[in-house]
N, C-alpha and C. Protein backbone atom coordinates (compact mmCIF):
# COMPACT_ATOMS: atom_id res chain seq x y z
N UNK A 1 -26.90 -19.26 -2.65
CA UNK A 1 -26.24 -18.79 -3.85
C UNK A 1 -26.00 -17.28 -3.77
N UNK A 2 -27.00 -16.74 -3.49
CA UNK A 2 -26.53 -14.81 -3.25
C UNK A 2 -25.76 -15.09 -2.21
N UNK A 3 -25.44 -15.80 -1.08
CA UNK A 3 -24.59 -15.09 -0.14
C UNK A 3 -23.20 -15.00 -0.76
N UNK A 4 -23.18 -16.51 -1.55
CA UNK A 4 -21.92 -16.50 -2.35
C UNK A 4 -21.69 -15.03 -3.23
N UNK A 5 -22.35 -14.80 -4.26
CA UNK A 5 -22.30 -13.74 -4.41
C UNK A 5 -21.98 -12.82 -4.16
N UNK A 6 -22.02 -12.32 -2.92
CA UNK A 6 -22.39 -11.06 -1.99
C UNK A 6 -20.51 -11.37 -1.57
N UNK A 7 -20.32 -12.26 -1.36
CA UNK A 7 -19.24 -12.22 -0.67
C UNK A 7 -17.87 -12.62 -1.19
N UNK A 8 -17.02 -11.01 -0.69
CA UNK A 8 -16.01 -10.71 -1.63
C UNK A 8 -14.48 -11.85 -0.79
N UNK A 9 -13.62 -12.23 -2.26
CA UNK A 9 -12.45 -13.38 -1.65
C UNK A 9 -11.19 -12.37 -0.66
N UNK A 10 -11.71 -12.49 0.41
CA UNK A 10 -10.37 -12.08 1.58
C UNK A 10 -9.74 -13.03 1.35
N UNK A 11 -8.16 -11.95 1.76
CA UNK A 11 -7.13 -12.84 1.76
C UNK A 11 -6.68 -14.25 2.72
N UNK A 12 -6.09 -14.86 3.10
CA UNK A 12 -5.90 -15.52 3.97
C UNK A 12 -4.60 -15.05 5.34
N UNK A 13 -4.33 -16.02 6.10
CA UNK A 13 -3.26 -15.97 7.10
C UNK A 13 -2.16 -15.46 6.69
N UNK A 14 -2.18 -16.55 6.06
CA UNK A 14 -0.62 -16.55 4.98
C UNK A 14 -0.07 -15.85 3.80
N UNK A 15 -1.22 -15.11 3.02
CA UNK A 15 -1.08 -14.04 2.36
C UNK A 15 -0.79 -12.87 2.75
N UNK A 16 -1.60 -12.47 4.29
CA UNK A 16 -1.34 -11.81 5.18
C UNK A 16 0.30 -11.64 5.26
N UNK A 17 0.76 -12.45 6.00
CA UNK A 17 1.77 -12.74 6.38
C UNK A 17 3.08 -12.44 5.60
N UNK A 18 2.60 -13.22 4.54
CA UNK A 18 3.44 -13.22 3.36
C UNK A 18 4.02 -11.56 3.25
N UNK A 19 2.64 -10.99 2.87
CA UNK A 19 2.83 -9.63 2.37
C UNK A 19 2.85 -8.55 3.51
N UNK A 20 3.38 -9.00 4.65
CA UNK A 20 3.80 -8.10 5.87
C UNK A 20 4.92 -8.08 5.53
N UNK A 21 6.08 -9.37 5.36
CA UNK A 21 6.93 -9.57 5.52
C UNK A 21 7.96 -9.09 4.55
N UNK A 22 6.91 -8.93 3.16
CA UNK A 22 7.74 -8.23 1.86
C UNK A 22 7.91 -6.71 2.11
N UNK A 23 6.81 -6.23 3.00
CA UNK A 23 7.07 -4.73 3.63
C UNK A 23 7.97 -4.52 4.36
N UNK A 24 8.06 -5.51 5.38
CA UNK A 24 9.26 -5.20 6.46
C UNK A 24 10.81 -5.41 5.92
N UNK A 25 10.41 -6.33 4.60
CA UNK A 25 11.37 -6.80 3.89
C UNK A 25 12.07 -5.47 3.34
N UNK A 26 11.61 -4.72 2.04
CA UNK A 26 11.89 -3.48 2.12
C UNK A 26 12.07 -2.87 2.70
N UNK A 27 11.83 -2.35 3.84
CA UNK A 27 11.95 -1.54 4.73
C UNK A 27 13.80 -1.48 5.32
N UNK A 28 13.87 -2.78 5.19
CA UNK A 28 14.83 -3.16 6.18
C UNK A 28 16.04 -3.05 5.53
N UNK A 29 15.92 -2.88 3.69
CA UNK A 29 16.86 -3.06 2.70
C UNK A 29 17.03 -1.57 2.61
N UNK A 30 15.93 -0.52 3.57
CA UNK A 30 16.03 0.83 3.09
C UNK A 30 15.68 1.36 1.77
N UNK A 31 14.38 0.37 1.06
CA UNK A 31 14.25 0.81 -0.42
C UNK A 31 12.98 1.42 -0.01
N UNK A 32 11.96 1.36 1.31
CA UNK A 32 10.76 2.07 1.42
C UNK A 32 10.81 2.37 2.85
N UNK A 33 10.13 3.78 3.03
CA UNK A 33 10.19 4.03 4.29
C UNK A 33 8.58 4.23 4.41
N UNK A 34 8.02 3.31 5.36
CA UNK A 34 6.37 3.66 5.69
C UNK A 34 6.50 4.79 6.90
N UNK A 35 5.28 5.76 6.80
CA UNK A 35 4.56 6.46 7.40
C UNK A 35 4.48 5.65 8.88
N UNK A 36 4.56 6.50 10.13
CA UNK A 36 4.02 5.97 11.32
C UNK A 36 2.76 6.16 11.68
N UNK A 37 2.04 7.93 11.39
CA UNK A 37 1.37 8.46 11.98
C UNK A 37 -0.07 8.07 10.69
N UNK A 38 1.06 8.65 9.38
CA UNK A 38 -0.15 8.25 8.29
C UNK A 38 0.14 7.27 7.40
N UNK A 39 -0.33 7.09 6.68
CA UNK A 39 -0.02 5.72 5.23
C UNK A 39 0.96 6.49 4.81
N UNK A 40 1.34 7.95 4.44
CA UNK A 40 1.56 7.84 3.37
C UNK A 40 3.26 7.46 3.14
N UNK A 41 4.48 7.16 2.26
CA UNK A 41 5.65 6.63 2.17
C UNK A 41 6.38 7.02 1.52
N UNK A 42 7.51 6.33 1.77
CA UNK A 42 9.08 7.06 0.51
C UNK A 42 9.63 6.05 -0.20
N UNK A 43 9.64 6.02 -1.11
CA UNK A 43 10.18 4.98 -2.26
C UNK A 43 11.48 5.55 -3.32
N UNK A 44 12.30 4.55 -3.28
CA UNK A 44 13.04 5.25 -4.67
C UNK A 44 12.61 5.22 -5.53
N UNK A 45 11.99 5.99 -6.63
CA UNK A 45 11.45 5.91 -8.09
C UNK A 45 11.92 4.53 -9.03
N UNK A 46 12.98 3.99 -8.46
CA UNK A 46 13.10 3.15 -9.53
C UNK A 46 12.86 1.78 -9.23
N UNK A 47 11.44 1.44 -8.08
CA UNK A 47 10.97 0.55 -8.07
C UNK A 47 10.00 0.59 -8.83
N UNK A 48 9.71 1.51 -9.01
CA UNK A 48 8.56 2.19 -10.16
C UNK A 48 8.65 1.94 -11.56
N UNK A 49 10.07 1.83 -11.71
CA UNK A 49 10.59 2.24 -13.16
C UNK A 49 10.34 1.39 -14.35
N UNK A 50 9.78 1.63 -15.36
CA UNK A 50 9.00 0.07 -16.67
C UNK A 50 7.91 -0.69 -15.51
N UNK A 51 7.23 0.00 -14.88
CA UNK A 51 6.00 -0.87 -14.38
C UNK A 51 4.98 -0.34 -14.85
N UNK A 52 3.72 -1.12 -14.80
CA UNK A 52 2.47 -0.12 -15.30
C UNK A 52 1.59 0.26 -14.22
N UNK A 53 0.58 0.54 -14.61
CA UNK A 53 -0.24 1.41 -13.32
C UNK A 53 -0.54 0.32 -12.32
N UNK A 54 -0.83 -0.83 -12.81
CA UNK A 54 -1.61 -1.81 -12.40
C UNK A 54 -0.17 -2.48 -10.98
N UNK A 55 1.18 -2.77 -11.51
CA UNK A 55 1.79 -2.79 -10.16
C UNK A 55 2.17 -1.44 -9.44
N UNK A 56 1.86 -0.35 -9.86
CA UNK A 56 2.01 0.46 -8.84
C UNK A 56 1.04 0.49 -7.91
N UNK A 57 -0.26 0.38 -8.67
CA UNK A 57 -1.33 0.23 -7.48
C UNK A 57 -1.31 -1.06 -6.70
N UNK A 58 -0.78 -2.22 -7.11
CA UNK A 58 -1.09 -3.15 -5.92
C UNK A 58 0.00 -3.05 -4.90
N UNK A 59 1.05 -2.34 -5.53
CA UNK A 59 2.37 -2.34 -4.68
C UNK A 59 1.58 -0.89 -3.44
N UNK A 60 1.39 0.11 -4.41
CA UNK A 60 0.87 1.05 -2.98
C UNK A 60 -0.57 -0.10 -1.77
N UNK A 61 -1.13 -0.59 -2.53
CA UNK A 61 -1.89 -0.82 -2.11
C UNK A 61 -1.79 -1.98 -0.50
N UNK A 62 -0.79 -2.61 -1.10
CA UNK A 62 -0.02 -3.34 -0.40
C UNK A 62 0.66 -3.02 0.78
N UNK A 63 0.99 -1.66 0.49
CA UNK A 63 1.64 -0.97 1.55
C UNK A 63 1.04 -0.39 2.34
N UNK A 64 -0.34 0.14 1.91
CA UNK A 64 -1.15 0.68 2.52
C UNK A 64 -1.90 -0.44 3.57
N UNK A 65 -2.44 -1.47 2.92
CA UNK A 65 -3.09 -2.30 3.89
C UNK A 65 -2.02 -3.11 4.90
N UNK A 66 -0.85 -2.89 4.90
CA UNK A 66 0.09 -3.15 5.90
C UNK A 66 0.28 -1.89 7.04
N UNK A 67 0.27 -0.67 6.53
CA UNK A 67 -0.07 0.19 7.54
C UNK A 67 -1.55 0.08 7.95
N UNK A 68 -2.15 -0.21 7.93
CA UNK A 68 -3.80 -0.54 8.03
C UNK A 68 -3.64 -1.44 9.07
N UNK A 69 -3.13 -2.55 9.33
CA UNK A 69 -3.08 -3.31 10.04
C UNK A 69 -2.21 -3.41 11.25
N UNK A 70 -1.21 -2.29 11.08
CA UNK A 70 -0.15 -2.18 12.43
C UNK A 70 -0.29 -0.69 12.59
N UNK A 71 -1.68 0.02 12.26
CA UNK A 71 -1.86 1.27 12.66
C UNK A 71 -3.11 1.00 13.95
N UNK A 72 -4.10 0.12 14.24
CA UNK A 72 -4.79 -0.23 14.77
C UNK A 72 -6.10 1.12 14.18
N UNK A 73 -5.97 1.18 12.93
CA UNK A 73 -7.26 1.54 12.59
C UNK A 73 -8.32 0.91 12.07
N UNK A 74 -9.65 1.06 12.21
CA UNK A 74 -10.43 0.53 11.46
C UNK A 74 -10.83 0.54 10.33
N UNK A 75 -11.19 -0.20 9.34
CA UNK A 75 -11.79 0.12 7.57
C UNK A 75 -12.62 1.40 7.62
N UNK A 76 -13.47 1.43 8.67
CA UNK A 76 -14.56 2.66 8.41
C UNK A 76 -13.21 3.87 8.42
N UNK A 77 -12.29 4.12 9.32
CA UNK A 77 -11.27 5.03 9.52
C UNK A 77 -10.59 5.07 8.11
N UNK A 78 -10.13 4.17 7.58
CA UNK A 78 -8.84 4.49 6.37
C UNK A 78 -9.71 3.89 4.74
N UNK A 79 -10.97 3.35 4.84
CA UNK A 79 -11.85 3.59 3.34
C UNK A 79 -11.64 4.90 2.36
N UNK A 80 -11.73 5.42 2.86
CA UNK A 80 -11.17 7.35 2.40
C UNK A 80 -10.39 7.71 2.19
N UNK A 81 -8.79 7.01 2.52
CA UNK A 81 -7.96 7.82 2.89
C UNK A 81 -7.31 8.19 1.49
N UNK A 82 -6.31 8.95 1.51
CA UNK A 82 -5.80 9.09 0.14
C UNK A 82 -3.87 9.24 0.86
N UNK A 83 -3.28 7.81 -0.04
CA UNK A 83 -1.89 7.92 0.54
C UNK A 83 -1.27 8.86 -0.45
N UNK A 84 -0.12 9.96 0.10
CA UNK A 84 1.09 10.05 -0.59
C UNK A 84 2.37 9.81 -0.94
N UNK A 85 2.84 8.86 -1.75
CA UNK A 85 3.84 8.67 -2.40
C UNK A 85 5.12 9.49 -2.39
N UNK A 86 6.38 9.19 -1.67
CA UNK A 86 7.21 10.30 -2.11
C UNK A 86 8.41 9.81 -2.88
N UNK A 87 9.45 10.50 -3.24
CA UNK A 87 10.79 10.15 -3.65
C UNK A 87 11.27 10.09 -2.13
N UNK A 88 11.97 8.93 -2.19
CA UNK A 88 12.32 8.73 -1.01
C UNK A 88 14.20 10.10 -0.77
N UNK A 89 14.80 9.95 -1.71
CA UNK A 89 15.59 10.98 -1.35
C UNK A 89 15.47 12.52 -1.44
N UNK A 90 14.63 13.14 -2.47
CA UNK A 90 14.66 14.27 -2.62
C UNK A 90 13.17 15.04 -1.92
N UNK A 91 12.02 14.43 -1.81
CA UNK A 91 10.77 14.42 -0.97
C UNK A 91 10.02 14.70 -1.89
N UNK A 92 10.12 14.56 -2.88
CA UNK A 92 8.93 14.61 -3.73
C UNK A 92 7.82 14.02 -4.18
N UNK A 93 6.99 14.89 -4.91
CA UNK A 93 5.76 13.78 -4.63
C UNK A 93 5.75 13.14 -6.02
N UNK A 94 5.64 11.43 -5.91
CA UNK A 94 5.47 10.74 -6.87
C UNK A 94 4.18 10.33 -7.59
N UNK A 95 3.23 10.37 -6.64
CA UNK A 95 1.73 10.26 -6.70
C UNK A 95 0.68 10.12 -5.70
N UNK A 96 -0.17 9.45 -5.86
CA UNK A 96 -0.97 9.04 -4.78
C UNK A 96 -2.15 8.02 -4.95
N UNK A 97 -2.33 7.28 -4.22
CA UNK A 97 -2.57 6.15 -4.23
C UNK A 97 -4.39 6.39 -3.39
N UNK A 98 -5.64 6.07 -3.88
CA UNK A 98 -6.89 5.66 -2.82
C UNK A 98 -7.43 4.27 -3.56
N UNK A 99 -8.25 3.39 -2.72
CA UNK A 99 -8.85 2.11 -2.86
C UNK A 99 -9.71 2.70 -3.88
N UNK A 100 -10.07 4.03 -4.26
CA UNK A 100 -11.21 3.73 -5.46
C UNK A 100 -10.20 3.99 -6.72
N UNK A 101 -9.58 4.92 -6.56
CA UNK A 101 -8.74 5.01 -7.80
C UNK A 101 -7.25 4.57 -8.27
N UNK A 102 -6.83 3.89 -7.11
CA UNK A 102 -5.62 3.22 -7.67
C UNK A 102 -4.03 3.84 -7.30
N UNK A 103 -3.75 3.99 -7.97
CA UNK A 103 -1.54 5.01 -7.79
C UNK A 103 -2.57 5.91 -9.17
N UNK A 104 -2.24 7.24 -8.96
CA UNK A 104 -2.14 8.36 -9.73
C UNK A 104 -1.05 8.86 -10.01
N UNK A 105 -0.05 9.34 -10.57
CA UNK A 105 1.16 9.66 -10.65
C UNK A 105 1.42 10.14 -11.92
């Protein structure tokens, strides 16, 4: 019964998958540009636009653990990290996004 407990619901294959593909998906439409070197990205503001905090953070978050996974870093490496958010045309900063606190903006 504690191990149950103890142990948090990872995603699966296919969720995985799923949500690679909605990244590359964007990407490819030119509405987000990911970071190579770091997480952090360029978005047009108006994917943003009438959302609340709660999809901005799973949307950064989303993006982040997709660079997480085709950066070949480890959790101990990117637990910390803190992404930045930009306007994708003018370079500004929209916010910023960490696993403890969410999209700030």
């Amino acid at each position: 019964m504690l191990k149950k407990l103890n142990q948090k619901k990872r995603p699966d294959v296919q969720q995985i998958a799923e949500l690679m593909k909605n990244v590359i998906d964007l990407t490819a439409m030119g509405l987000l540009q990911p970071g190579e070197e770091t997480p952090d990205f360029y978005i047009y503001p108006e994917l943003f636009a009438g959302k609340d905090q709660k999809f901005k953070s799973n949307f950064c978050q989303n993006v982040f653990r997709v660079w997480c996974l085709t950066s070949g870093k480890t959790p101990e490496e990117t637990r910390s990290m803190t992404v930045a958010v930009f306007h994708k045309e003018n370079g500004d900063l929209l916010g910023t996004y960490t696993e403890k606190d969410g999209f700030v903006g």
